[in-house]
PDB file of N, CA and C in Angstrom:
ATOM      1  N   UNK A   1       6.672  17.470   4.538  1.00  0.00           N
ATOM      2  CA  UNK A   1       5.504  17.018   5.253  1.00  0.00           C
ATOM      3  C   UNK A   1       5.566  15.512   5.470  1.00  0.00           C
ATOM      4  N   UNK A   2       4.819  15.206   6.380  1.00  0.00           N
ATOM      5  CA  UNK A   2       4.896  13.442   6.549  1.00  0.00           C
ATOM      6  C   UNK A   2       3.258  13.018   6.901  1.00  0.00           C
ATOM      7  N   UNK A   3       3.031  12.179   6.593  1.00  0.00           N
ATOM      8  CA  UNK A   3       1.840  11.122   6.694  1.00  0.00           C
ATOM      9  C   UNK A   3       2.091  10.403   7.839  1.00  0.00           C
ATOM     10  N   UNK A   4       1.011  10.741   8.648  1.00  0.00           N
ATOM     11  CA  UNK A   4       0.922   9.782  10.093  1.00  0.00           C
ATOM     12  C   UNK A   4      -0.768   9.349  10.331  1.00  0.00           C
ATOM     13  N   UNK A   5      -0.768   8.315   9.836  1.00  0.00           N
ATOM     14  CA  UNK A   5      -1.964   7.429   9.465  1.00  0.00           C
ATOM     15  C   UNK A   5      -2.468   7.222  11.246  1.00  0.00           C
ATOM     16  N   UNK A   6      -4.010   7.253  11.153  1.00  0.00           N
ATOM     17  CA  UNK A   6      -4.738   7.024  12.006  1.00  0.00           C
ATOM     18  C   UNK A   6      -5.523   5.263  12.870  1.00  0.00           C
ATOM     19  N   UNK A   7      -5.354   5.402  13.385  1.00  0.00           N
ATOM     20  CA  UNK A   7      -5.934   3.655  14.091  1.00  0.00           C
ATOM     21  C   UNK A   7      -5.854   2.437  12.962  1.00  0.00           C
ATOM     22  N   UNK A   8      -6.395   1.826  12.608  1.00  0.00           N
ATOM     23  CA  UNK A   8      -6.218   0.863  11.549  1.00  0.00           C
ATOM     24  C   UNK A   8      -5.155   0.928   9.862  1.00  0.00           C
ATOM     25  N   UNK A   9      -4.842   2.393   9.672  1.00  0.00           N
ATOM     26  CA  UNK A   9      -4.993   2.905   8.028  1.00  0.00           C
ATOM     27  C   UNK A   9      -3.687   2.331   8.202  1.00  0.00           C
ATOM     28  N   UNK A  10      -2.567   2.183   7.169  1.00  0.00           N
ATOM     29  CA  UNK A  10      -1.421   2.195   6.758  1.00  0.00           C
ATOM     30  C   UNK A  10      -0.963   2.392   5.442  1.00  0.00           C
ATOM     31  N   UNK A  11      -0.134   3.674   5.281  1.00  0.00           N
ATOM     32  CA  UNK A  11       0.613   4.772   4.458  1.00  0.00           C
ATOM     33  C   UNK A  11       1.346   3.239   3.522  1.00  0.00           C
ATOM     34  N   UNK A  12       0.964   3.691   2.109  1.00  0.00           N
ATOM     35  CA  UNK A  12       1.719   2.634   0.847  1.00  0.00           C
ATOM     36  C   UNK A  12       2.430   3.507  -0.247  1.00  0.00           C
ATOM     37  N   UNK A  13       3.704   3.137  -0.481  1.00  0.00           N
ATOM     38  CA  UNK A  13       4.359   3.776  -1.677  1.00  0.00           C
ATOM     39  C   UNK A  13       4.173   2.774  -2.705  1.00  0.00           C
ATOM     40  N   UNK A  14       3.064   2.732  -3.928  1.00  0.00           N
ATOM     41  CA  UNK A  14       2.982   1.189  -4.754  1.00  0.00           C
ATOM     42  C   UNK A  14       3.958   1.088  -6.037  1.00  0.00           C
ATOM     43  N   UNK A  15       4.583  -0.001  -6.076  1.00  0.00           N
ATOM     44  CA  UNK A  15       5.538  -0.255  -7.130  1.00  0.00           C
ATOM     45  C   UNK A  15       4.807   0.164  -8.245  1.00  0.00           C
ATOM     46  N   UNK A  16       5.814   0.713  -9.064  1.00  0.00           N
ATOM     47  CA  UNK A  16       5.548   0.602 -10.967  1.00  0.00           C
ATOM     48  C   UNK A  16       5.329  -0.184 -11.495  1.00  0.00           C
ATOM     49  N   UNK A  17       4.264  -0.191 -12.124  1.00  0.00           N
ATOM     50  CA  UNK A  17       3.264  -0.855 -13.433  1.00  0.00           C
ATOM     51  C   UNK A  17       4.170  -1.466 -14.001  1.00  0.00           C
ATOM     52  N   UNK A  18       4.053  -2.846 -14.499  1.00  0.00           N
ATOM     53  CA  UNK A  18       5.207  -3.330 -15.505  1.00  0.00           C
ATOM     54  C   UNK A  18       4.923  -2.544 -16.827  1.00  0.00           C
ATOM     55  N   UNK A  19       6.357  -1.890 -17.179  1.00  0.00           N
ATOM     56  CA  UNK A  19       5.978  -1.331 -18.930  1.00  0.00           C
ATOM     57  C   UNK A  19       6.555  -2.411 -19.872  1.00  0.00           C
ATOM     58  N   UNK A  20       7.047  -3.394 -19.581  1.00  0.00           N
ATOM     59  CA  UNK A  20       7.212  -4.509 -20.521  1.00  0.00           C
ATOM     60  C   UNK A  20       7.088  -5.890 -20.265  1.00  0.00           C
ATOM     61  N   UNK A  21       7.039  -6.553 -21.315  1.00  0.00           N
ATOM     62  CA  UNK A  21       6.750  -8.219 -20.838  1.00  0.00           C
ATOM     63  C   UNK A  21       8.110  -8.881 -20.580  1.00  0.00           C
ATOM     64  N   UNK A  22       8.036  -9.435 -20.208  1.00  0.00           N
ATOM     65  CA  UNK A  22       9.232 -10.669 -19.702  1.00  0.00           C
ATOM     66  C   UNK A  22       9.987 -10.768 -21.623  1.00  0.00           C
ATOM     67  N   UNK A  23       9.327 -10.963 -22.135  1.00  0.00           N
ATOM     68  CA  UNK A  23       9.580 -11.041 -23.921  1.00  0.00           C
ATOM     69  C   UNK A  23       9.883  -9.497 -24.436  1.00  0.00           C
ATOM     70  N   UNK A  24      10.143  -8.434 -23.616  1.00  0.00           N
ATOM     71  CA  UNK A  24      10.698  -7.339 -23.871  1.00  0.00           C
ATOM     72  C   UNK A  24       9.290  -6.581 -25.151  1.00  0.00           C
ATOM     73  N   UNK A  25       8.380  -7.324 -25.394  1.00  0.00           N
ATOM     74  CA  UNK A  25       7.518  -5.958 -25.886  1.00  0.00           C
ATOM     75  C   UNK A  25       6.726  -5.232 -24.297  1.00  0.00           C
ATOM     76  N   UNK A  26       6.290  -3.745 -25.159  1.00  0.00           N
ATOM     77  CA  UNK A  26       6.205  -2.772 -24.722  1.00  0.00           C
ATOM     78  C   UNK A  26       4.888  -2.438 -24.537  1.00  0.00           C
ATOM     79  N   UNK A  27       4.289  -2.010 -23.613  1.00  0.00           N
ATOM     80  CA  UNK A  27       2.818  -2.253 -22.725  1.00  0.00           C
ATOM     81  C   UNK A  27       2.783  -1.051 -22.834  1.00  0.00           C
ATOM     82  N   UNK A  28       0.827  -0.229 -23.997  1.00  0.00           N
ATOM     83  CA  UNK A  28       0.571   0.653 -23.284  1.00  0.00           C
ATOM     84  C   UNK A  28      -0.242   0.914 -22.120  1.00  0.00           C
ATOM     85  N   UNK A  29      -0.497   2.113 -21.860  1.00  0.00           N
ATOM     86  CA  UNK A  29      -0.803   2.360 -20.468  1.00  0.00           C
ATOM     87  C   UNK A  29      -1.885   1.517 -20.253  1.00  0.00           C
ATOM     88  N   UNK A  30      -2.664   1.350 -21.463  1.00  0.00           N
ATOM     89  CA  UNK A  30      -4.000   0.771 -20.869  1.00  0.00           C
ATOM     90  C   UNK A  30      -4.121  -0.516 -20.690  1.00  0.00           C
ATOM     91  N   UNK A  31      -2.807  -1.505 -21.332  1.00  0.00           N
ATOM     92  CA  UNK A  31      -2.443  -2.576 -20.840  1.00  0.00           C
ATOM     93  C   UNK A  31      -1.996  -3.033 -19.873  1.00  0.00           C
ATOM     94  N   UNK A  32      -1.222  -2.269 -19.197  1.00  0.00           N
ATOM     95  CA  UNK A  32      -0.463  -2.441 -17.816  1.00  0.00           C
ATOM     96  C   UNK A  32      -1.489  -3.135 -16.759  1.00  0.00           C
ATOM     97  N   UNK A  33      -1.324  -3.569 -15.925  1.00  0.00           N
ATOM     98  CA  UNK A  33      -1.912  -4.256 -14.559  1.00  0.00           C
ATOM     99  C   UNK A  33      -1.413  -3.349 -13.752  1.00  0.00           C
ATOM    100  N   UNK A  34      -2.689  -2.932 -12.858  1.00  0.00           N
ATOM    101  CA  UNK A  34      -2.877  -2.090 -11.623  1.00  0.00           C
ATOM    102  C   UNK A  34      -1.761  -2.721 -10.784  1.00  0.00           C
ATOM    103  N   UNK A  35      -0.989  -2.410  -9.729  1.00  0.00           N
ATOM    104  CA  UNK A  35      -0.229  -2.897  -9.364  1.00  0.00           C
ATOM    105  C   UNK A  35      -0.403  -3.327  -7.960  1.00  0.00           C
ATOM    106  N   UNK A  36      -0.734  -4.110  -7.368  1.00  0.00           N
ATOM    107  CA  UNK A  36      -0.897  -4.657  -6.251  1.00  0.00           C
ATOM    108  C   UNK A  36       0.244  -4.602  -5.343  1.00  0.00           C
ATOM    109  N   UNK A  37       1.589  -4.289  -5.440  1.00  0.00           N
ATOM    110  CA  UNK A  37       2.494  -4.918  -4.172  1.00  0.00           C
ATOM    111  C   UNK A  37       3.232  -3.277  -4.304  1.00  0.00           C
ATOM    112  N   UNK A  38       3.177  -3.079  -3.034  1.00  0.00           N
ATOM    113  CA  UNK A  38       3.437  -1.950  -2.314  1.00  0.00           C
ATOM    114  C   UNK A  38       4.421  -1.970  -1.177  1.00  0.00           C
ATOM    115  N   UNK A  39       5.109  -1.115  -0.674  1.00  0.00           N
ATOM    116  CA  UNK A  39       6.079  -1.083   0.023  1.00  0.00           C
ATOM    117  C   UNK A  39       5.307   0.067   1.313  1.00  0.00           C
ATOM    118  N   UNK A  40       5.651  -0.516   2.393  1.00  0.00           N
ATOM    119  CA  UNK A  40       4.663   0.465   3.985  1.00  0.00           C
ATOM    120  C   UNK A  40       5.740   1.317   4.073  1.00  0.00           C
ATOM    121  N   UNK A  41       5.141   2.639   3.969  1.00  0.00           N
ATOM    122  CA  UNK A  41       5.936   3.812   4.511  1.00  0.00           C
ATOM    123  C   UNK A  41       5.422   4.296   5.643  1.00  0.00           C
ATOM    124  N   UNK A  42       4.179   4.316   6.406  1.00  0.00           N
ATOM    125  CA  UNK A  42       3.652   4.786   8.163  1.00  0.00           C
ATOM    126  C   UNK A  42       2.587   3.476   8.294  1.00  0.00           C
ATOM    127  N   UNK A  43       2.294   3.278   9.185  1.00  0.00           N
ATOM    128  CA  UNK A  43       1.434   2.338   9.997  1.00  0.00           C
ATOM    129  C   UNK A  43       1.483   3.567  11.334  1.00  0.00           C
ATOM    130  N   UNK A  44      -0.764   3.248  11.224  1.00  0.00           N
ATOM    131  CA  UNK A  44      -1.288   3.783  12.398  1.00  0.00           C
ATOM    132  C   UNK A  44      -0.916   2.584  13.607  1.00  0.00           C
ATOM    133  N   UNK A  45      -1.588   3.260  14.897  1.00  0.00           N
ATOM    134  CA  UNK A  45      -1.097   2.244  16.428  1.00  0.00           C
ATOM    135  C   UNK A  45      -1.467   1.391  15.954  1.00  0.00           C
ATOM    136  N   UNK A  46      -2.950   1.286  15.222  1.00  0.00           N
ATOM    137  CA  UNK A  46      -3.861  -0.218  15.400  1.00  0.00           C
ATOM    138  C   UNK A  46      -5.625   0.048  16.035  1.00  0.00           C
ATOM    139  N   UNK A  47      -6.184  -0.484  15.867  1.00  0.00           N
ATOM    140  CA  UNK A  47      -7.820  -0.612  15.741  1.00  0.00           C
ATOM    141  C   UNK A  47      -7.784  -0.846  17.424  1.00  0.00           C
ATOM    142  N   UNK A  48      -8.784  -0.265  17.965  1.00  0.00           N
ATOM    143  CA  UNK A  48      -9.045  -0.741  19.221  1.00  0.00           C
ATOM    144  C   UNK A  48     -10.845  -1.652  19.364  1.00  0.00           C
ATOM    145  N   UNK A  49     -10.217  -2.604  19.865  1.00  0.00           N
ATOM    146  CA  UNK A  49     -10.977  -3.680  20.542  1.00  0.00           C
ATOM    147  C   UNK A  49     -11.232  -3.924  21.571  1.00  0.00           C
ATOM    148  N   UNK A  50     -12.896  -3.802  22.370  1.00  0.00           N
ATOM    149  CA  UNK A  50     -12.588  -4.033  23.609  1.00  0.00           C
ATOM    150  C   UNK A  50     -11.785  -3.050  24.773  1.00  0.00           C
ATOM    151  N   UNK A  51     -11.538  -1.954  23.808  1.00  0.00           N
ATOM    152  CA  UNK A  51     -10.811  -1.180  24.869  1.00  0.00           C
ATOM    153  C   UNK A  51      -9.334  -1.524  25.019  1.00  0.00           C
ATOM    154  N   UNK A  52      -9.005  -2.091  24.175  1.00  0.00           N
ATOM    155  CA  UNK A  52      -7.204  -2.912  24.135  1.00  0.00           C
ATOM    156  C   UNK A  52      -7.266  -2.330  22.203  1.00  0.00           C
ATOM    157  N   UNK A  53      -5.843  -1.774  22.061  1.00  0.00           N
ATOM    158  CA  UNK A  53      -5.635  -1.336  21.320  1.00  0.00           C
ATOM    159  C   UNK A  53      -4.704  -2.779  20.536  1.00  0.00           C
ATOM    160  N   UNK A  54      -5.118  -3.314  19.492  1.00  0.00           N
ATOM    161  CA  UNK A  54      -4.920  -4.239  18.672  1.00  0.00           C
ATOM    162  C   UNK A  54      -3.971  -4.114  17.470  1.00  0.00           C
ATOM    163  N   UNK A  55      -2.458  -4.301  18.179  1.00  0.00           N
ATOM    164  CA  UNK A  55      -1.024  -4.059  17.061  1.00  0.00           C
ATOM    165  C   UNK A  55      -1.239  -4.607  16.101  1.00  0.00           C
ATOM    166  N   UNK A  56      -0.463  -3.461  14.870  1.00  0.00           N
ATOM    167  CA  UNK A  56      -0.483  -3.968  13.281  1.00  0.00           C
ATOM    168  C   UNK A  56       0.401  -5.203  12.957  1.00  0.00           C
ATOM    169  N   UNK A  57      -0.269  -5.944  12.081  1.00  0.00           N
ATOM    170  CA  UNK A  57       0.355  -6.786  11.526  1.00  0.00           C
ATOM    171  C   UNK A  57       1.776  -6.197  10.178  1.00  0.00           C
ATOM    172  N   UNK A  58       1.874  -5.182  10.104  1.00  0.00           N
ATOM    173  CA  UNK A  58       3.180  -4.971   9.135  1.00  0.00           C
ATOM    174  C   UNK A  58       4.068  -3.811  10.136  1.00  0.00           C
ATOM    175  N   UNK A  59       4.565  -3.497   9.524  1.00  0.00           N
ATOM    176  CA  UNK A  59       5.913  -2.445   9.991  1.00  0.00           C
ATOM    177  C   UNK A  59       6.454  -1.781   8.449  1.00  0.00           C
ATOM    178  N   UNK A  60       6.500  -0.472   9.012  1.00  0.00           N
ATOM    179  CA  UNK A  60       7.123   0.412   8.043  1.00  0.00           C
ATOM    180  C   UNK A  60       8.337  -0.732   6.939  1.00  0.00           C
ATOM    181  N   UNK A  61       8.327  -0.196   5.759  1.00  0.00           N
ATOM    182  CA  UNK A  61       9.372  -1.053   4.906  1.00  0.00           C
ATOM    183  C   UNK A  61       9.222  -2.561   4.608  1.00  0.00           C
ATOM    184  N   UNK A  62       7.928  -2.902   5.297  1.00  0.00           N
ATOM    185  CA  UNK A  62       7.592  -4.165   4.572  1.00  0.00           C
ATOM    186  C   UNK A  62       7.210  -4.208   3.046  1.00  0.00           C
ATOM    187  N   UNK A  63       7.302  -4.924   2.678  1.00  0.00           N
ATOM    188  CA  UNK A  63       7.059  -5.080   0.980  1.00  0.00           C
ATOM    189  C   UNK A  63       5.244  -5.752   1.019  1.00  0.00           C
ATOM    190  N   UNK A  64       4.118  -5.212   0.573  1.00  0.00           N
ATOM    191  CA  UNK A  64       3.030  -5.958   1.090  1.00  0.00           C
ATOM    192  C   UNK A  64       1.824  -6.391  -0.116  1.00  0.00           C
ATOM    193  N   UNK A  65       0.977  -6.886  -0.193  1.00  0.00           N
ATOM    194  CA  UNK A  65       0.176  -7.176  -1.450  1.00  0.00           C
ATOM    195  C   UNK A  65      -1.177  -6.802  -0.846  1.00  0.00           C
ATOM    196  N   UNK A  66      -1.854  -5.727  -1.676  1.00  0.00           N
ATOM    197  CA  UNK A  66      -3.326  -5.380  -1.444  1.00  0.00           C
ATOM    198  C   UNK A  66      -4.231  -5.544  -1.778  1.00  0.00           C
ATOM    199  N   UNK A  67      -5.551  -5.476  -1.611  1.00  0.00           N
ATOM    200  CA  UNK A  67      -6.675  -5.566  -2.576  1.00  0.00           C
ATOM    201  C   UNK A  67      -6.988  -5.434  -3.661  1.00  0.00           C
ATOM    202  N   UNK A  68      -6.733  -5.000  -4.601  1.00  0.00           N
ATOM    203  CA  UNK A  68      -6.865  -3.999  -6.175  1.00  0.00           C
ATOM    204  C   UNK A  68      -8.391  -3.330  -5.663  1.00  0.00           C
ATOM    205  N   UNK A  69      -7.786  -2.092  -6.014  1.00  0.00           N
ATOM    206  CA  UNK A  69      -9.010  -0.942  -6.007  1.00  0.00           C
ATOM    207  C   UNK A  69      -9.261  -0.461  -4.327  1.00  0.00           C
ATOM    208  N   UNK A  70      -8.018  -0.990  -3.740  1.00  0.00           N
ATOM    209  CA  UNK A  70      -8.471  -0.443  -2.237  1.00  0.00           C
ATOM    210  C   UNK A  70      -8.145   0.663  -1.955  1.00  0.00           C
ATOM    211  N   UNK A  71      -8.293   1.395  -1.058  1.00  0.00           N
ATOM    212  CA  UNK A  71      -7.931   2.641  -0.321  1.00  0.00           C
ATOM    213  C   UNK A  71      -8.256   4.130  -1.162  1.00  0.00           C
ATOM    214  N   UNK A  72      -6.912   4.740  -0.957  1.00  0.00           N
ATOM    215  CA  UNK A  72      -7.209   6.155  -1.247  1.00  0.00           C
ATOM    216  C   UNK A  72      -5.881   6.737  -1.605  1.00  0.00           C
ATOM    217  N   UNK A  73      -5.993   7.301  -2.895  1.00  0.00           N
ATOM    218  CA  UNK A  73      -4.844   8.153  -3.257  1.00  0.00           C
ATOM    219  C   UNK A  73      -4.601   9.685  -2.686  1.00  0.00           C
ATOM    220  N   UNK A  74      -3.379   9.065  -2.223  1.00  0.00           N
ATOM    221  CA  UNK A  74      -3.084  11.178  -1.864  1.00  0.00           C
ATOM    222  C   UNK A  74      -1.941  11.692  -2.314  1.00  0.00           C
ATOM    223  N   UNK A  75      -1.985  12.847  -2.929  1.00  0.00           N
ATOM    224  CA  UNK A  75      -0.734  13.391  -3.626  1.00  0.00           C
ATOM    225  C   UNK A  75       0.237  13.994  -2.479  1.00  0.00           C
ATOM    226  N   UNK A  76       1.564  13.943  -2.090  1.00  0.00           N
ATOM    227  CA  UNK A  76       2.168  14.767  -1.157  1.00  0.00           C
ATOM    228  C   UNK A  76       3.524  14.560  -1.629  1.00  0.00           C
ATOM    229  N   UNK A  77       4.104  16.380  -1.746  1.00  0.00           N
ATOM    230  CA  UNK A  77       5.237  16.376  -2.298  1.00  0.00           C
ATOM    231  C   UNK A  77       5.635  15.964  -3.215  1.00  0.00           C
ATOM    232  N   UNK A  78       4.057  15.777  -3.839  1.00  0.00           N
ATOM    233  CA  UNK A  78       4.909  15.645  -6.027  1.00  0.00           C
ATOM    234  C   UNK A  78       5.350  13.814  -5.970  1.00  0.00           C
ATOM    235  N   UNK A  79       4.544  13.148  -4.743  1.00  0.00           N
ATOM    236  CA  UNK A  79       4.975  11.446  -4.879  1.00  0.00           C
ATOM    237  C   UNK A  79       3.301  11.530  -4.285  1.00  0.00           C
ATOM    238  N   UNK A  80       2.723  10.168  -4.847  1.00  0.00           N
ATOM    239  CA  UNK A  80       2.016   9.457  -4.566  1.00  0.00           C
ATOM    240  C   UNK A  80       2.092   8.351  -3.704  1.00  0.00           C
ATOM    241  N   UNK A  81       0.756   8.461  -2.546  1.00  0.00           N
ATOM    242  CA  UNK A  81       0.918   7.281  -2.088  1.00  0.00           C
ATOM    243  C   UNK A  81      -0.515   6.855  -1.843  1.00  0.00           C
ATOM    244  N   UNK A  82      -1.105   5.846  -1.227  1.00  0.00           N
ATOM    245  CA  UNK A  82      -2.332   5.462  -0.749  1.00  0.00           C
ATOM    246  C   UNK A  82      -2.493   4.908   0.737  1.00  0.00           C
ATOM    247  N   UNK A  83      -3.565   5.190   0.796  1.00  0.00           N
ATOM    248  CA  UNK A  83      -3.966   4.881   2.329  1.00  0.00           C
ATOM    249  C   UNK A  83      -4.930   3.888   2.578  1.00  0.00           C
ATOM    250  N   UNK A  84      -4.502   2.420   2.847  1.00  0.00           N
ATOM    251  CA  UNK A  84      -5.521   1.555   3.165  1.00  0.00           C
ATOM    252  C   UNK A  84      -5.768   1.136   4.486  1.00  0.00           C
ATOM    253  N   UNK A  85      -6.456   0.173   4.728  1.00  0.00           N
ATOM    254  CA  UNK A  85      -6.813  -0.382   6.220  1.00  0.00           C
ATOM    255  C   UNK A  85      -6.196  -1.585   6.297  1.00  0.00           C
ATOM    256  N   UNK A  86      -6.136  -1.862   7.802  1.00  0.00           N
ATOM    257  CA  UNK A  86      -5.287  -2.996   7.559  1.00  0.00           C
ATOM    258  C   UNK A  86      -5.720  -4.113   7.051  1.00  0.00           C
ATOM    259  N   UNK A  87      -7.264  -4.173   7.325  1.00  0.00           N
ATOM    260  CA  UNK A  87      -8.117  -5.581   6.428  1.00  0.00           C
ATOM    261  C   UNK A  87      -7.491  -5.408   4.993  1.00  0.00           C
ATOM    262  N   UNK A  88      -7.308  -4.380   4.314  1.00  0.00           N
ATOM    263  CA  UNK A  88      -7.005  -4.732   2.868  1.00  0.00           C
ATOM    264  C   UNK A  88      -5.587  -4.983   2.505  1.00  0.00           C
ATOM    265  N   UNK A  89      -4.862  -5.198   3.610  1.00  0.00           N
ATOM    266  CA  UNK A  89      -3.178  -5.884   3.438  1.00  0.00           C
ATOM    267  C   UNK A  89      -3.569  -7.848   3.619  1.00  0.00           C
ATOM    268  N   UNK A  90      -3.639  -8.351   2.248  1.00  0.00           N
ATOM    269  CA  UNK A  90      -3.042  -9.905   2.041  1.00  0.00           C
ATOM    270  C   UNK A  90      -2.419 -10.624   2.292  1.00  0.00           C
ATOM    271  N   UNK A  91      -0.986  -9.742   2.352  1.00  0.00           N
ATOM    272  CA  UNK A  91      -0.138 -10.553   2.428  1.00  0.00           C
ATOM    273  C   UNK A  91       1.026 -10.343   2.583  1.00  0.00           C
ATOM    274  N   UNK A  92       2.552 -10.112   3.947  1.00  0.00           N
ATOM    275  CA  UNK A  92       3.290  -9.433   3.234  1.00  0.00           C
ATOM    276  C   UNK A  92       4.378 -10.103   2.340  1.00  0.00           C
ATOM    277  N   UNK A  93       5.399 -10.161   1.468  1.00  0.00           N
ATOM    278  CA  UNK A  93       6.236 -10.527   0.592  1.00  0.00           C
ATOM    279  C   UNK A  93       7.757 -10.619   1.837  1.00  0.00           C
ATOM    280  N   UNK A  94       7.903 -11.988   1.556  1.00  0.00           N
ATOM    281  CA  UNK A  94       8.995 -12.081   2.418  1.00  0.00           C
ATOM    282  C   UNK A  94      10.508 -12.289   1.458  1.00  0.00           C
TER     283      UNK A  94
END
């Protein structure tokens, strides 16, 4: 199956939680930090404005930084991904 995100949304695969510190101890779960930087797997056309349809600022395979606590989890094919808008993309990682 594939995810084909609608007008504004864009499809995120989000990196793994760090399980250790830079100093090699070991983080449990409830320590870990939510993980903010995500990698774009679909981008919708874009939001229409005015009747002019308004291109996304990322592209599939960008590396990108989000809101914490944005969007929406969806399970497909036993992988997780989330679905945000494009207001809640920051920033992408160059």
């Amino acid at each position: 199956m594939k995810l084909v995100p609608l007008s504004d949304r864009i499809v995120l695969r989000e990196f793994k939680a760090e399980e250790k510190t830079k100093g090699g101890i070991i983080l449990t779960t409830a320590q870990q930090k939510k993980p903010q930087e995500a990698e774009v797997i679909a981008v919708g056309p874009g939001r229409v404005e005015e009747g002019k349809v308004v291109p996304m600022d990322v592209k599939v395979g960008d590396k990108v930084i989000y809101s914490s606590y944005a969007g929406t989890k969806v399970d497909l094919d036993e992988e997780e991904f989330i679905i945000v808008r494009a207001d809640d993309i920051l920033a992408v990682v160059e």
